[in-house]
Protein backbone atom coordinates (compact mmCIF):
# COMPACT_ATOMS: atom_id res chain seq x y z
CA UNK A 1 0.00 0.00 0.00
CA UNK A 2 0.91 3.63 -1.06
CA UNK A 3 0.61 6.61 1.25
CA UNK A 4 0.02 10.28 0.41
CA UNK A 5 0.49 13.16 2.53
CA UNK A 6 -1.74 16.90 1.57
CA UNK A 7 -1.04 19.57 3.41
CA UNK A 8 -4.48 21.50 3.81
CA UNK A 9 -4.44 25.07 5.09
CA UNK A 10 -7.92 25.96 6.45
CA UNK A 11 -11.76 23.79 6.77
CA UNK A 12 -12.61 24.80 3.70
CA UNK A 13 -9.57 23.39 2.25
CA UNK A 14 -10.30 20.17 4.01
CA UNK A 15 -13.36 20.39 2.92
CA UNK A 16 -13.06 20.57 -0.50
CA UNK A 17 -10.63 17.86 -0.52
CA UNK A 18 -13.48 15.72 0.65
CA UNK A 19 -15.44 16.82 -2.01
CA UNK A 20 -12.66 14.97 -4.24
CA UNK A 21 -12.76 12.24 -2.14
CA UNK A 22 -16.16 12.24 -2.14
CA UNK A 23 -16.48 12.49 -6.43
CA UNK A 24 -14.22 9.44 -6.91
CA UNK A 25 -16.21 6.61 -4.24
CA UNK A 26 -17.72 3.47 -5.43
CA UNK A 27 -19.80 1.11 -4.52
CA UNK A 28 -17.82 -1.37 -1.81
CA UNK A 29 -15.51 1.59 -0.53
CA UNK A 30 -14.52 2.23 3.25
CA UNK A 31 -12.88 5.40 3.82
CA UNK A 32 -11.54 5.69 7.92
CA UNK A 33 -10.50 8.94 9.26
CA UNK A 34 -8.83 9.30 12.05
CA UNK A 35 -7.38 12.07 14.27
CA UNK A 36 -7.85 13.89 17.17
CA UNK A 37 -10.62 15.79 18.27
CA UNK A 38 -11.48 18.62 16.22
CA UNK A 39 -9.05 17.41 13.92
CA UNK A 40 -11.48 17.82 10.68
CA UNK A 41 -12.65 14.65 10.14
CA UNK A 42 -16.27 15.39 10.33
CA UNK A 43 -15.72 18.02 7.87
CA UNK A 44 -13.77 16.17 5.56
CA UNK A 45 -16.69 13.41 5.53
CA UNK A 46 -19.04 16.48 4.41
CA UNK A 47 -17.09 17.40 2.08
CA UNK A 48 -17.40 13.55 0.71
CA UNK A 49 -21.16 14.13 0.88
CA UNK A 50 -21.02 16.68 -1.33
CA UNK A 51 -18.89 15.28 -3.61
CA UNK A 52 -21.32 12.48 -3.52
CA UNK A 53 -23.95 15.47 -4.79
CA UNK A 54 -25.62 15.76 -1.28
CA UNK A 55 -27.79 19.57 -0.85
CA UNK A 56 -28.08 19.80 2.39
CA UNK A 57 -26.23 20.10 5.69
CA UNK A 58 -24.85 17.06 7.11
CA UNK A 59 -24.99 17.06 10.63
CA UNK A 60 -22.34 14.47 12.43
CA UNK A 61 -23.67 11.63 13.36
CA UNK A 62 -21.53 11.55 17.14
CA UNK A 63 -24.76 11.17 19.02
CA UNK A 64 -27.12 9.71 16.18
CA UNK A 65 -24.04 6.97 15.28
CA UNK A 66 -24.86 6.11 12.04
CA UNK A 67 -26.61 8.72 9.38
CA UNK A 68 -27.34 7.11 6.12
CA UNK A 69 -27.67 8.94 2.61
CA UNK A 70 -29.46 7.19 -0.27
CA UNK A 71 -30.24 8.57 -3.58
CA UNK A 72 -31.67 10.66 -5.19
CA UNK A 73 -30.08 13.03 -2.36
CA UNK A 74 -26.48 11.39 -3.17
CA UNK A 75 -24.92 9.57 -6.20
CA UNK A 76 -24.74 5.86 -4.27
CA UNK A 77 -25.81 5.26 -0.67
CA UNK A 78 -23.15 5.52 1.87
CA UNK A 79 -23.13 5.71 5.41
CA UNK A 80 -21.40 8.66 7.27
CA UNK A 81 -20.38 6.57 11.13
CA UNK A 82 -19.18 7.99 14.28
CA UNK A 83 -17.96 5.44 16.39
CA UNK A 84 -16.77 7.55 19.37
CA UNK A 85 -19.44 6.30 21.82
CA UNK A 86 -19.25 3.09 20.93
CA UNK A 87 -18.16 0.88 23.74
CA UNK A 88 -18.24 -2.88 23.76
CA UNK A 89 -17.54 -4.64 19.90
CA UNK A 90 -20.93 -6.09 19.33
CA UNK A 91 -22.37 -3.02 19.13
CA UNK A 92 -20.69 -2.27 15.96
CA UNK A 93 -22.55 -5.48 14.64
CA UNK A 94 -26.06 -4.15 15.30
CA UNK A 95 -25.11 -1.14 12.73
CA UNK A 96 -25.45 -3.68 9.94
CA UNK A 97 -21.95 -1.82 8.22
CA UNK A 98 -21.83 -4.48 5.53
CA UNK A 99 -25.00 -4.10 4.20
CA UNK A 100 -24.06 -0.81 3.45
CA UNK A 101 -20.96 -1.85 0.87
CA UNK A 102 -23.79 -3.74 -1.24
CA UNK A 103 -24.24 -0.92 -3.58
CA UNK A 104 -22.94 2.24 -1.49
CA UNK A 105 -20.08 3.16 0.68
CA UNK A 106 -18.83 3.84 4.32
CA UNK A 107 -17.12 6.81 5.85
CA UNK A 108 -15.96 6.23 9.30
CA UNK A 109 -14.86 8.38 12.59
CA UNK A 110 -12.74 6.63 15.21
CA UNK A 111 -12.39 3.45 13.22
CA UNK A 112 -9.99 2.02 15.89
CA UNK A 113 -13.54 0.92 17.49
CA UNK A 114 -13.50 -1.66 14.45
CA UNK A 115 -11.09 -3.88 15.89
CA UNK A 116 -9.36 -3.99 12.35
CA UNK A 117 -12.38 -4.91 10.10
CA UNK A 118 -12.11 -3.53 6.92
CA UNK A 119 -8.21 -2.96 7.58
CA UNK A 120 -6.93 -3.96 4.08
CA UNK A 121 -9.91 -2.77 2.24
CA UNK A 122 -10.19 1.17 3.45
CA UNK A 123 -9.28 4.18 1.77
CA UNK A 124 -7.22 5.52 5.64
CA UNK A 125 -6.59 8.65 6.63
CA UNK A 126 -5.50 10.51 9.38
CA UNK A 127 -5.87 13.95 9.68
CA UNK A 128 -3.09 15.85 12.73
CA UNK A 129 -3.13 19.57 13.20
CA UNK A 130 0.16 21.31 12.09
CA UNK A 131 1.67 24.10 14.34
CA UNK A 132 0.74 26.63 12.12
CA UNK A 133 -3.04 25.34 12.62
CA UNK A 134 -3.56 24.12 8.94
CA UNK A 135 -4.24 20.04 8.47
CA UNK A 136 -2.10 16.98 7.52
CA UNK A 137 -3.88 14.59 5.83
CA UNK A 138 -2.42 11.43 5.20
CA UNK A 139 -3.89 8.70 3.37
CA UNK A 140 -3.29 4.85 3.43
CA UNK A 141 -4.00 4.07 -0.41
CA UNK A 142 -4.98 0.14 -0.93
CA UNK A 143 -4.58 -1.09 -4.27
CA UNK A 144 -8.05 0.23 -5.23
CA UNK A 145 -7.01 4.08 -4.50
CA UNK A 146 -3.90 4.08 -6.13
CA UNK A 147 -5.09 5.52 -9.23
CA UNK A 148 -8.21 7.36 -8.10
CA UNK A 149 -6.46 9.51 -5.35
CA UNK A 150 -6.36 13.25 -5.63
């Protein structure tokens, strides 16, 4: 696997590189993002939305866990999670995250609460917060990215 490093300066630079993101999913992608809080994940994930053609505002999904998207609102369905809260493994299960790959996509928060699933298969990045306050975004590029990333 290939990684790739972007250098982002403000949120609406991170956002519009979701938007990227966001333009080149398929059906069967994961895309993890880690980092701190307030690192930018959740707006990188909206910026995937609308890359993915959603309208609206996308609020995060840290108390609501999973918020889905299905067309005609978005180009595929995906599935924006936040697995923050989550605290013992089978509650991942009850999400029903695979059913989500037939056909649409996954973005998720704090994917460390996957206990490696999907490891070899995501699209993973990690955003960190550079001195100077802009974002590092680096990207874990599986064999399927390699050619689609930005």
């Amino acid at each position: 696997m290939e990684n790739a490093t972007l250098k982002l300066a403000d949120a609406q630079a991170t956002e519009a590189a979701g938007r990227r993101i966001g333009e080149r999913l398929r059906p069967g992608d994961v895309v993890t993002l880690e980092g701190g809080l307030g690192a930018g994940k959740t707006t990188l994930a909206r910026g995937m939305l609308r890359g993915l053609g959603f309208p609206g505002e996308a609020p995060s999904p840290t108390f609501a866990i999973l918020q889905g998207y299905d067309p005609p609102e978005t180009r595929l369905p995906i599935a924006h999670v936040d697995l923050y809260r989550i605290e013992e493994p089978g509650e991942i299960d009850e999400l029903g995250l695979d059913d989500w790959l037939e056909g649409g996509a996954l973005v998720v928060e704090w994917p460390d609460r996957l206990g490696g699933r999907f490891g070899q298969l995501a699209l993973a990045i990690r955003i960190d917060i550079a001195p100077d306050g802009s974002r590092l975004l680096t990207a874990r590029l599986p064999k399927s990215w390699e050619k689609r990333w930005l």
